[in-house]
C-alpha atoms as a PDB file:
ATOM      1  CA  UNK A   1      57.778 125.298  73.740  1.00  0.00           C
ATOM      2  CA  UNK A   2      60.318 127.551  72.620  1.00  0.00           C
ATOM      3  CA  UNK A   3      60.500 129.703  75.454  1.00  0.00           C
ATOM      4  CA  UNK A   4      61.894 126.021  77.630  1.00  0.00           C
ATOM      5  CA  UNK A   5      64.103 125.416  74.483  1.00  0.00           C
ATOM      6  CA  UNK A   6      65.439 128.999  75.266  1.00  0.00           C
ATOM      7  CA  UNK A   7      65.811 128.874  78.900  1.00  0.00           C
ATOM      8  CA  UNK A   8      67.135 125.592  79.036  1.00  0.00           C
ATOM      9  CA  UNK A   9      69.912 126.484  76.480  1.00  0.00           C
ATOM     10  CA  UNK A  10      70.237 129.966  78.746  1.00  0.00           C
ATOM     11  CA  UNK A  11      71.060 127.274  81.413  1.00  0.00           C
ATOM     12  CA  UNK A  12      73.619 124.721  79.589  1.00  0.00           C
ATOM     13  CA  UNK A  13      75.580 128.494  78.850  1.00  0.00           C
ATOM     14  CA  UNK A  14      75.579 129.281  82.231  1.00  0.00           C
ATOM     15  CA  UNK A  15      78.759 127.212  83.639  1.00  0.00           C
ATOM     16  CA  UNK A  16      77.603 128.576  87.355  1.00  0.00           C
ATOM     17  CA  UNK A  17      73.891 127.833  87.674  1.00  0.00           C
ATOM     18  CA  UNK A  18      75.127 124.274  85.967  1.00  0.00           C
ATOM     19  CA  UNK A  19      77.508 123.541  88.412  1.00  0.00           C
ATOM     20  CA  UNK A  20      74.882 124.918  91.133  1.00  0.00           C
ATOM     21  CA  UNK A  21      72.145 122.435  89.830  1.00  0.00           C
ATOM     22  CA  UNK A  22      74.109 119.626  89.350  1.00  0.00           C
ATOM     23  CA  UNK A  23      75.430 120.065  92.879  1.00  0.00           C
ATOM     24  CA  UNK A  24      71.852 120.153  94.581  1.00  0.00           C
ATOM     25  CA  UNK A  25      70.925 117.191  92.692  1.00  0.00           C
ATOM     26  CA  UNK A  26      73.892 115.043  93.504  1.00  0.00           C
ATOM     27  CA  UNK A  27      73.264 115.453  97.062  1.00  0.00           C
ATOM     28  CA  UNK A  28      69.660 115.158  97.022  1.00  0.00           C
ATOM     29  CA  UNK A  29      70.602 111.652  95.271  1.00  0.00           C
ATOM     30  CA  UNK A  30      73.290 110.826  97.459  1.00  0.00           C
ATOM     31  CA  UNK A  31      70.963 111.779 100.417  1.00  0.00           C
ATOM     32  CA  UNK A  32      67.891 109.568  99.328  1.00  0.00           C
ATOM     33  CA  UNK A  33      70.037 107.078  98.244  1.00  0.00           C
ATOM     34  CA  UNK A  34      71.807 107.013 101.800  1.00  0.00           C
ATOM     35  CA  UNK A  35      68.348 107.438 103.482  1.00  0.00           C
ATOM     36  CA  UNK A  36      66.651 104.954 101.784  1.00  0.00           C
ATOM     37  CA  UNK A  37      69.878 102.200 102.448  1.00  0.00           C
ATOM     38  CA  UNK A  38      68.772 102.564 105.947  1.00  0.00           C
ATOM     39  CA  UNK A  39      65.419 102.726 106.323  1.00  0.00           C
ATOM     40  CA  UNK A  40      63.931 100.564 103.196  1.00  0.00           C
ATOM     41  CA  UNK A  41      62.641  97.062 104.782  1.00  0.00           C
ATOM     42  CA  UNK A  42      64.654  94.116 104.472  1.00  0.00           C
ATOM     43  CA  UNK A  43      61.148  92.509 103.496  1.00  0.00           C
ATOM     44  CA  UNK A  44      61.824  93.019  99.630  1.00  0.00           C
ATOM     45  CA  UNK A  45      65.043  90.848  99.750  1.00  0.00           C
ATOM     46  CA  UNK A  46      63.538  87.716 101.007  1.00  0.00           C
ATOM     47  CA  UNK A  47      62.686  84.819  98.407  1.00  0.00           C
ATOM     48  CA  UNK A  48      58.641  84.610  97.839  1.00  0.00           C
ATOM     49  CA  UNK A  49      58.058  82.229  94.800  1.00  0.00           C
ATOM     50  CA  UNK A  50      54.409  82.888  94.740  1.00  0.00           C
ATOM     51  CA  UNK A  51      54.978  87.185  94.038  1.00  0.00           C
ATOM     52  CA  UNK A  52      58.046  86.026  91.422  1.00  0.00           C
ATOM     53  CA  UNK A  53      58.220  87.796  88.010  1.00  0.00           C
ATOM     54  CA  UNK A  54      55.686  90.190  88.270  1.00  0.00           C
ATOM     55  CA  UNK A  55      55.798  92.968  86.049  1.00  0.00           C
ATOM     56  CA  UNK A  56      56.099  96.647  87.491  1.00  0.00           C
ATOM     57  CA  UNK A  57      52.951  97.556  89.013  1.00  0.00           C
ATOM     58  CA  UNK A  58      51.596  99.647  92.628  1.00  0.00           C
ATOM     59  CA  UNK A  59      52.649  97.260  94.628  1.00  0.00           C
ATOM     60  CA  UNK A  60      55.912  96.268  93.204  1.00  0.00           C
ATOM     61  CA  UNK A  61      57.078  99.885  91.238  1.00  0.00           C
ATOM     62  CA  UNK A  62      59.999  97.999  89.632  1.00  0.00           C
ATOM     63  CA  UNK A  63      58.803  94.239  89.706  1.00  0.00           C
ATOM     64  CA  UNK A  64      60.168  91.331  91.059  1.00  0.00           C
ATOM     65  CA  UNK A  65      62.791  88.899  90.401  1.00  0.00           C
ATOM     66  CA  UNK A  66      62.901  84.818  89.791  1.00  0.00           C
ATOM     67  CA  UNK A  67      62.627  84.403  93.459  1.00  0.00           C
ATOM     68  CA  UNK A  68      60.372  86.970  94.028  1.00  0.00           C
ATOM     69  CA  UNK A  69      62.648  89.787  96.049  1.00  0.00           C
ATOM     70  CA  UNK A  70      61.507  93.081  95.347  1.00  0.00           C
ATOM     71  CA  UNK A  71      63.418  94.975  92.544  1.00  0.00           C
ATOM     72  CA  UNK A  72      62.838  98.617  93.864  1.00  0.00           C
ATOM     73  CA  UNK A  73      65.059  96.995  97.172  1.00  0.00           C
ATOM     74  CA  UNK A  74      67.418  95.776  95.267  1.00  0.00           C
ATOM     75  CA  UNK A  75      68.195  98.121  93.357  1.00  0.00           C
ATOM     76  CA  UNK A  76      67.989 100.707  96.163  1.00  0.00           C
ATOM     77  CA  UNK A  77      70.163  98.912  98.298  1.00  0.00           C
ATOM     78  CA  UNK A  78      72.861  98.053  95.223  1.00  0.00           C
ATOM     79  CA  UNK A  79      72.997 101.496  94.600  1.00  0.00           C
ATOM     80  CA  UNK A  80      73.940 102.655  98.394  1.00  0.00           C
ATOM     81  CA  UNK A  81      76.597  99.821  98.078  1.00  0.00           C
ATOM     82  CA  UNK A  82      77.989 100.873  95.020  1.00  0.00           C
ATOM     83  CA  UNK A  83      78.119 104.770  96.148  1.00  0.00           C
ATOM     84  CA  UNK A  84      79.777 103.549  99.261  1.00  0.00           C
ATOM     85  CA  UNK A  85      82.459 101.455  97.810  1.00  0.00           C
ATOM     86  CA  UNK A  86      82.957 104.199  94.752  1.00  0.00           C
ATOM     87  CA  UNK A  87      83.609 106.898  97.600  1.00  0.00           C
ATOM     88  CA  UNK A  88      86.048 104.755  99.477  1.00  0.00           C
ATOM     89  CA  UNK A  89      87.789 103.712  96.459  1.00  0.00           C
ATOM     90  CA  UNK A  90      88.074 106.909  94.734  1.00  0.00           C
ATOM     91  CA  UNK A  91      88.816 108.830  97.927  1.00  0.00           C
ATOM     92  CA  UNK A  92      91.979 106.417  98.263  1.00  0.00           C
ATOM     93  CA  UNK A  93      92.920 106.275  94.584  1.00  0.00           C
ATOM     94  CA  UNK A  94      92.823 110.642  94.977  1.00  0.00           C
ATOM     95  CA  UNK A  95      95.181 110.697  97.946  1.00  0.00           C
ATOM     96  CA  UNK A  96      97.798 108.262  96.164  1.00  0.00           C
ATOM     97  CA  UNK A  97      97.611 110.592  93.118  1.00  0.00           C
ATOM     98  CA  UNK A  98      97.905 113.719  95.357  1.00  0.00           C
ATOM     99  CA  UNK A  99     100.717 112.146  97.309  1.00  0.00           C
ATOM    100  CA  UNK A 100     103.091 110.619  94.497  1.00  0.00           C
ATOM    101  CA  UNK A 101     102.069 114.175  91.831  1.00  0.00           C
ATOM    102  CA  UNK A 102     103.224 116.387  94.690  1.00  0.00           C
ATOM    103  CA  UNK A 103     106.196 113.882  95.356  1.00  0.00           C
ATOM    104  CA  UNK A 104     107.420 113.635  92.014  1.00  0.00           C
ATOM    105  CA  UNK A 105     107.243 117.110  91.338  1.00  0.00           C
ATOM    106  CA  UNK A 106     109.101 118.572  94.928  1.00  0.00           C
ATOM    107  CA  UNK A 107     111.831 115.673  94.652  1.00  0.00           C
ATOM    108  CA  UNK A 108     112.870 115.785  91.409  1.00  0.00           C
ATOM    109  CA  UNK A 109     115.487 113.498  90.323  1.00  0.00           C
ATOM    110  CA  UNK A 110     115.432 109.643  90.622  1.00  0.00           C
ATOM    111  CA  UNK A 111     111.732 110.263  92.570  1.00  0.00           C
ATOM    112  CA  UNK A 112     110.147 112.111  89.551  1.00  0.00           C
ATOM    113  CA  UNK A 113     111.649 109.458  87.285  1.00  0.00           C
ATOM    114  CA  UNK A 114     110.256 106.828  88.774  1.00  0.00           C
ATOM    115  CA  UNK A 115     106.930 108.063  89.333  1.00  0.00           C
ATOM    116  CA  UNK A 116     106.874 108.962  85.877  1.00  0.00           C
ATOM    117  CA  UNK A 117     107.853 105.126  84.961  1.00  0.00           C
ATOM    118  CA  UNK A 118     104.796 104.255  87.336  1.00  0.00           C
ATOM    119  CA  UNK A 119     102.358 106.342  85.681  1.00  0.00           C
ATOM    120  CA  UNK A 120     103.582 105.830  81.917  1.00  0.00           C
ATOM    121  CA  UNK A 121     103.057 101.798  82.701  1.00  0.00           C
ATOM    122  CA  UNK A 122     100.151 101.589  84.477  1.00  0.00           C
ATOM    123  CA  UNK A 123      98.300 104.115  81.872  1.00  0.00           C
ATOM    124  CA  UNK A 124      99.861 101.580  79.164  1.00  0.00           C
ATOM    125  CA  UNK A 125      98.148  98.407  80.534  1.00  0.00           C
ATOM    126  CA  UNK A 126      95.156  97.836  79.375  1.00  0.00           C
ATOM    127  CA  UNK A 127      92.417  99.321  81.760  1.00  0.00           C
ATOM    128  CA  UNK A 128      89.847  96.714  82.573  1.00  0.00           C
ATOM    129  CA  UNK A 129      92.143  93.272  82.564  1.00  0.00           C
ATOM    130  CA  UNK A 130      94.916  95.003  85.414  1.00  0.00           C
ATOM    131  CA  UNK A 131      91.311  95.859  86.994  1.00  0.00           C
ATOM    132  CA  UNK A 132      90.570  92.111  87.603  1.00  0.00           C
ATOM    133  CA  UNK A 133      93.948  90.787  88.035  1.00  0.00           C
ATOM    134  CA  UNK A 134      94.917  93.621  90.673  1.00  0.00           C
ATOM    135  CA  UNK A 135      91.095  92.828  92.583  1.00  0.00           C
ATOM    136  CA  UNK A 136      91.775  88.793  92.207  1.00  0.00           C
ATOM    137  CA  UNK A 137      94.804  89.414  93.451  1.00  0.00           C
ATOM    138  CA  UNK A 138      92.851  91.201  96.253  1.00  0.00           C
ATOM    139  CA  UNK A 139      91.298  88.462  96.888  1.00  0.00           C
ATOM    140  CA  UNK A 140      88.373  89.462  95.636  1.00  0.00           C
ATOM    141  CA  UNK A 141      85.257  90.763  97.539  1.00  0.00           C
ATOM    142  CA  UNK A 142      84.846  94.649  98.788  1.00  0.00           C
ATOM    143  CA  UNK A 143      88.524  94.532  99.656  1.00  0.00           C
ATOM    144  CA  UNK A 144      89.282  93.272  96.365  1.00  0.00           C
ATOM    145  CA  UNK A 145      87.135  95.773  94.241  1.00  0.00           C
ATOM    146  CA  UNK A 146      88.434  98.615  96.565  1.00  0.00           C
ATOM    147  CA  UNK A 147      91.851  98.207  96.461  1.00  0.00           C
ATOM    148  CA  UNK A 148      91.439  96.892  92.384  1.00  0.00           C
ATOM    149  CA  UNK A 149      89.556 100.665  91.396  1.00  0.00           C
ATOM    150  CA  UNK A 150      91.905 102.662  93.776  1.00  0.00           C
ATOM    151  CA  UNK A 151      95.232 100.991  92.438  1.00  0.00           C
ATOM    152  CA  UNK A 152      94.282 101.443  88.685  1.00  0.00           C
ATOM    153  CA  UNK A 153      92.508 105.118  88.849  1.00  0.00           C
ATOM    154  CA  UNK A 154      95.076 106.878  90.060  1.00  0.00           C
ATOM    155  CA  UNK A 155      97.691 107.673  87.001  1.00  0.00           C
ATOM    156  CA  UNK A 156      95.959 110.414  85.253  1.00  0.00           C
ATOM    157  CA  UNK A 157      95.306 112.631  88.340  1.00  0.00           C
ATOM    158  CA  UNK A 158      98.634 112.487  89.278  1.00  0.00           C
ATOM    159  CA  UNK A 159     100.230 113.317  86.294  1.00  0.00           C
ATOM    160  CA  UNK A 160      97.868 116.757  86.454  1.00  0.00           C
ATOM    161  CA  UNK A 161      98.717 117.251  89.838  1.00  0.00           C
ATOM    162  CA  UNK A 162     102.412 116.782  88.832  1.00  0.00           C
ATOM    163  CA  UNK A 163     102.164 119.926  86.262  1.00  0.00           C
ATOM    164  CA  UNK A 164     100.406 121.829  88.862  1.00  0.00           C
ATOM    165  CA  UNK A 165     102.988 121.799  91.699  1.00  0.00           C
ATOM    166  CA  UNK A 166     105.718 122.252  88.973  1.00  0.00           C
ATOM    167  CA  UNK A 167     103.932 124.901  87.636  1.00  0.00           C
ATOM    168  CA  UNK A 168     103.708 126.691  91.263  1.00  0.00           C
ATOM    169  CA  UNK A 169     107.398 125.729  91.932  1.00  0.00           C
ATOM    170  CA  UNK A 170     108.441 128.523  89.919  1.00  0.00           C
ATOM    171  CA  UNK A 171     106.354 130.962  91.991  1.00  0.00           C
ATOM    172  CA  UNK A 172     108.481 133.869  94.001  1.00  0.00           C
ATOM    173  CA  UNK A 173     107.240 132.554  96.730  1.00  0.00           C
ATOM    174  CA  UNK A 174     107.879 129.058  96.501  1.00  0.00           C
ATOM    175  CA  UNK A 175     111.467 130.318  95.190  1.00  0.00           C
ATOM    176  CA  UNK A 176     111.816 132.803  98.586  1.00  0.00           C
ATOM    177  CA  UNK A 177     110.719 129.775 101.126  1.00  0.00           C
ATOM    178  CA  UNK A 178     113.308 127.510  99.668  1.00  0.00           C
ATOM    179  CA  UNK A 179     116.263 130.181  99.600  1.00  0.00           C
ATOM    180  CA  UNK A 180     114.890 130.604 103.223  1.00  0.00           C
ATOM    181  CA  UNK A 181     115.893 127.182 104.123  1.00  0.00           C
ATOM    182  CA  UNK A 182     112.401 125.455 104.428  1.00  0.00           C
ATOM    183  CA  UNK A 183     112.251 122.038 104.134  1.00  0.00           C
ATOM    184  CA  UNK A 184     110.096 120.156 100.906  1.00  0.00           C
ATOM    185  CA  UNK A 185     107.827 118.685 103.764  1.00  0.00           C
ATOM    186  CA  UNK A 186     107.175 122.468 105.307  1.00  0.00           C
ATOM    187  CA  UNK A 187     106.956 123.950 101.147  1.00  0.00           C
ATOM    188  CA  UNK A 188     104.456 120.415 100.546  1.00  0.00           C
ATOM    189  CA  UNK A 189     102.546 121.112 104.173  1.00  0.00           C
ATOM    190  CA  UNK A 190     101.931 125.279 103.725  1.00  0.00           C
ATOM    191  CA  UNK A 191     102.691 125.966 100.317  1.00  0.00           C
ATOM    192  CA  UNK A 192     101.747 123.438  97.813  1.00  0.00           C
ATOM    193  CA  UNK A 193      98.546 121.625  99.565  1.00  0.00           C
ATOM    194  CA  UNK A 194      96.153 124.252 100.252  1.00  0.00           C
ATOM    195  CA  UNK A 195      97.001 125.054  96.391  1.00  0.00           C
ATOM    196  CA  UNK A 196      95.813 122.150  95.019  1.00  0.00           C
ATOM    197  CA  UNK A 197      92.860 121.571  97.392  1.00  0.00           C
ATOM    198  CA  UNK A 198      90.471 122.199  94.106  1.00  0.00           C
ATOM    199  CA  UNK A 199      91.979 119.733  91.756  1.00  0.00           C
ATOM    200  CA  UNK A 200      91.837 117.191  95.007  1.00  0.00           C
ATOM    201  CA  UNK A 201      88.134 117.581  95.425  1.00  0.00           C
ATOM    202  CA  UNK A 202      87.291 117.625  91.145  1.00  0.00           C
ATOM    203  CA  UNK A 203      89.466 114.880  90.659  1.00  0.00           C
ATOM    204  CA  UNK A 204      87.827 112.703  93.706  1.00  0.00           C
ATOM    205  CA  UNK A 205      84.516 113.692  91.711  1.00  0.00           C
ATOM    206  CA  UNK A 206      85.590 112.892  88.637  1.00  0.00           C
ATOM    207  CA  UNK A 207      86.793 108.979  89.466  1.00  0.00           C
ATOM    208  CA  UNK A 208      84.187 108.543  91.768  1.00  0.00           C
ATOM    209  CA  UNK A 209      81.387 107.697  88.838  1.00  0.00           C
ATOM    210  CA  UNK A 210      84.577 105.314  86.978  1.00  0.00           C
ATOM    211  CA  UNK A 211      84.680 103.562  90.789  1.00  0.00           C
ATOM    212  CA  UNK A 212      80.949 102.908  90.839  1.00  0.00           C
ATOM    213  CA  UNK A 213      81.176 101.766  86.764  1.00  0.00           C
ATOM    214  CA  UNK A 214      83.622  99.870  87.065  1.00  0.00           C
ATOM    215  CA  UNK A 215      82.579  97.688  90.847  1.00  0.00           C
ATOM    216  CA  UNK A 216      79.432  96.984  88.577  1.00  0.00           C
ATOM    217  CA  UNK A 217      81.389  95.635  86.056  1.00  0.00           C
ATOM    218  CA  UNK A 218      83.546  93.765  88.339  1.00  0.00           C
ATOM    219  CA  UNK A 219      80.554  91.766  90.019  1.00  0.00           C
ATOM    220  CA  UNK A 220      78.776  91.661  86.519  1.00  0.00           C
ATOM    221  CA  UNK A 221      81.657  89.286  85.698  1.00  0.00           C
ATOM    222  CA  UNK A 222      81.571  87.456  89.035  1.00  0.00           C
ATOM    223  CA  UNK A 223      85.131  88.924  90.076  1.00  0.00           C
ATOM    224  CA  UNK A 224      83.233  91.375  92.490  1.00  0.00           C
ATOM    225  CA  UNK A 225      81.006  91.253  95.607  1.00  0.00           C
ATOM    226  CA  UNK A 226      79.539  88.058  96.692  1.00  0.00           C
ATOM    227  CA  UNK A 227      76.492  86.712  94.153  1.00  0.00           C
ATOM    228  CA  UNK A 228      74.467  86.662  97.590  1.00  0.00           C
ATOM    229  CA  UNK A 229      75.172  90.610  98.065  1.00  0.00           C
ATOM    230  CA  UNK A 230      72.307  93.214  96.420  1.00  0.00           C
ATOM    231  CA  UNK A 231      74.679  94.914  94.501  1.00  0.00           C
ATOM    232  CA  UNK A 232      73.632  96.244  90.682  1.00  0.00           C
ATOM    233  CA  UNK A 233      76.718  94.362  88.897  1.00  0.00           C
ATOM    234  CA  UNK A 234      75.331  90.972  90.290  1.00  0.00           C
ATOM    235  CA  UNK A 235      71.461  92.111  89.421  1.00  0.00           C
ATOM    236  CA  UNK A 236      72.334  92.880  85.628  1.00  0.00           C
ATOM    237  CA  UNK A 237      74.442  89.779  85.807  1.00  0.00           C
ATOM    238  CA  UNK A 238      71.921  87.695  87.156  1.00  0.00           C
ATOM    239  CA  UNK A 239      69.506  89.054  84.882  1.00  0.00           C
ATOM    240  CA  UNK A 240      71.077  88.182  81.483  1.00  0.00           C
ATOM    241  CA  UNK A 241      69.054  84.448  82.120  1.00  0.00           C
ATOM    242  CA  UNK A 242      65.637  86.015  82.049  1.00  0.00           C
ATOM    243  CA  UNK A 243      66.135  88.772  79.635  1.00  0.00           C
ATOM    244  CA  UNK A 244      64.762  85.987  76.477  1.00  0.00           C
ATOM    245  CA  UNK A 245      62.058  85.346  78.010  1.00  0.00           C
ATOM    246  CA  UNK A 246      60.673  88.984  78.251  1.00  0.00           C
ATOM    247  CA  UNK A 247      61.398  89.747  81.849  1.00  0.00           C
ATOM    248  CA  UNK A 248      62.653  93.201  80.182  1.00  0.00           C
ATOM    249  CA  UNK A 249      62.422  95.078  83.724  1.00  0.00           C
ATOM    250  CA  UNK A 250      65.196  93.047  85.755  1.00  0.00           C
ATOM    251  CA  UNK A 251      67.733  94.378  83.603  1.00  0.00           C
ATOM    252  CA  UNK A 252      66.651  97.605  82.395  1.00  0.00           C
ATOM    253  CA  UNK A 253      65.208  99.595  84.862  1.00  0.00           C
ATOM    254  CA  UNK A 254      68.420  98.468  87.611  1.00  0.00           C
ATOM    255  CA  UNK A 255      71.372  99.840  84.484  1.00  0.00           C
ATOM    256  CA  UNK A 256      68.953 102.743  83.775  1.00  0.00           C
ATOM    257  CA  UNK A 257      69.368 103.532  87.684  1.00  0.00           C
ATOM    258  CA  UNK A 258      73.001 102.883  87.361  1.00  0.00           C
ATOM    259  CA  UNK A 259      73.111 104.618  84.132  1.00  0.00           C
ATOM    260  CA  UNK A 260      71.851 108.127  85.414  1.00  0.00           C
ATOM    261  CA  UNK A 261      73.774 108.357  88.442  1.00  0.00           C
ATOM    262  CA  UNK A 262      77.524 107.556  86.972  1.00  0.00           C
ATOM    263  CA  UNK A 263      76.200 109.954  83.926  1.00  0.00           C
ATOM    264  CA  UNK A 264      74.863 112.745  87.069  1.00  0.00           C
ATOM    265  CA  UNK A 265      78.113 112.593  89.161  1.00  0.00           C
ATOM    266  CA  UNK A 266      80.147 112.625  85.426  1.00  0.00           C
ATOM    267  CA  UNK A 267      78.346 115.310  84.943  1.00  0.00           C
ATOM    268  CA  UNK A 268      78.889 117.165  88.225  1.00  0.00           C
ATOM    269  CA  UNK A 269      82.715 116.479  88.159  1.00  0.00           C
ATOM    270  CA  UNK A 270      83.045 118.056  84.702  1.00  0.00           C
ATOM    271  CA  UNK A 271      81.031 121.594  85.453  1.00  0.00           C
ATOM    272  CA  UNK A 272      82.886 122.357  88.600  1.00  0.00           C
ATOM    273  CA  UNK A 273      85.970 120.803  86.826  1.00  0.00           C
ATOM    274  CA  UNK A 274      85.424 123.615  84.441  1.00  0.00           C
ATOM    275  CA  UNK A 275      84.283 126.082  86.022  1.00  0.00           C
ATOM    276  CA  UNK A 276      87.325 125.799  88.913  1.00  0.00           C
ATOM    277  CA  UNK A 277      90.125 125.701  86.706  1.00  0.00           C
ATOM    278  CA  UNK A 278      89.308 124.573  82.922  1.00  0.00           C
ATOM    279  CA  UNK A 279      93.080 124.915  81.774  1.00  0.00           C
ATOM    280  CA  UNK A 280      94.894 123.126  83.988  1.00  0.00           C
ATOM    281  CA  UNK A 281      92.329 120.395  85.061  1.00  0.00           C
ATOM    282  CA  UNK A 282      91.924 119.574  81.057  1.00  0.00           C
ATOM    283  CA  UNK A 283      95.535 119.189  81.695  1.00  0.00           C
END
């Protein structure tokens, strides 16, 4: 017993095997998950009142619901949905950060100041209520939750990659280029970019698990994805009804599932986060 209490310490120490691990076990998550989207049966999502509310067992590993839909199904298929819409909406929320840090900080002047504005009010709102206005305002749906996470993620990331292209601005050879008469774009397209390629990829990581959180919370509160869509906000949501009367497994074992794989890819983000650049991406 204490020779796993020593080794697994040895690994929490070791920022590279970590990051290594963590990696292999995202993907192989990600993969399954992906797999399993496509080739689970649509079977489990039809309504069968006479296999409703059974407890987990071999047939059913998870249970099944009211109506008698498979929870394994469900849950597999709400998870694929929410790691779809979380990479969408957190690879769109990186590129606006990428794009208005790099802008603020190469254009100076009224640019910087009003990117500065942008980020200093939308980090002042409060977090979840702009959520719901911006995806209402969306109209709601996938679009809605998209554009809603992507819109409000943004801020923080840009701000960091703000201080990192000001911080290679002063470079000799960011200094020589300009004297040279190279335009921002050509300084932004061969200079600055490939430079902050690492903070791109750790900061898509690291809002990626906040995009999945937070469309789960948006159809948990019925400002999400349609109530007829398998995703895990409407599940937990849906489950709330049943949860008195000892039908523990239709909300715990779906925010368990949710649980570990936002805590996983948190997890991920923050090791290679660290072990990339642990200065500058702690900002």
């Amino acid at each position: 017993m204490k020779t796993v209490i020593v080794t697994y310490k040895t690994i929490l120490r070791n920022k590279r095997l970590t990051t290594i691990l963590s990696i292999i076990l995202c993907i192989l998550v990600f993969a399954g998950l992906s797999i399993a989207g496509f080739t689970i049966s649509e079977k489990g999502l039809r309504t069968d009142l006479e296999e409703r509310n059974l407890s987990p067992d071999a047939c059913h590993i998870f249970g099944t619901d009211w109506l008698g839909r498979d929870m394994l199904t469900r849950i597999v298929k709400g998870l694929n949905l929410s790691l779809k819409i979380g990479l969408i909406a957190a690879g769109i929320s990186t590129m606006i950060a990428v794009m208005l840090g790099l802008c603020s900080a190469l254009f100076g002047g009224m640019v910087d100041f009003v990117i500065i504005w942008m980020i200093d009010l939308f980090m002042s709102l409060p977090h979840l209520v702009f959520l719901v206005l911006i995806s209402f305002a969306a109209g709601g749906g996938a679009k809605g939750v998209v554009i809603g996470v992507a819109v409000t993620h943004w801020p923080a990331l840009a701000r960091v990659i703000r201080a990192e292209v000001l911080q290679l601005m002063n470079t000799e050879y960011i200094q020589i280029a300009s004297k040279l008469g190279q335009s921002n774009t050509g300084i932004m397209t061969h200079h600055l970019l490939p430079h902050i390629v690492p903070q791109f990829l750790v900061g898509m990581i690291l809002l990626f698990p906040h995009a999945i959180l937070h469309e789960a919370g948006l159809s948990f509160i019925g400002m999400g994805l349609s109530p007829h869509t398998p995703a895990i906000g409407i599940i937990l949501s849906e489950s709330m009804r049943h949860l008195s009367t000892g039908y523990w497994w239709l909300a715990v074992i779906p925010g368990a599932c949710l649980l570990f794989m936002v805590k996983l890819f948190d997890i991920l983000g923050e090791n290679i986060r660290d072990w990339v650049n642990p200065k500058i991406l702690r900002g």
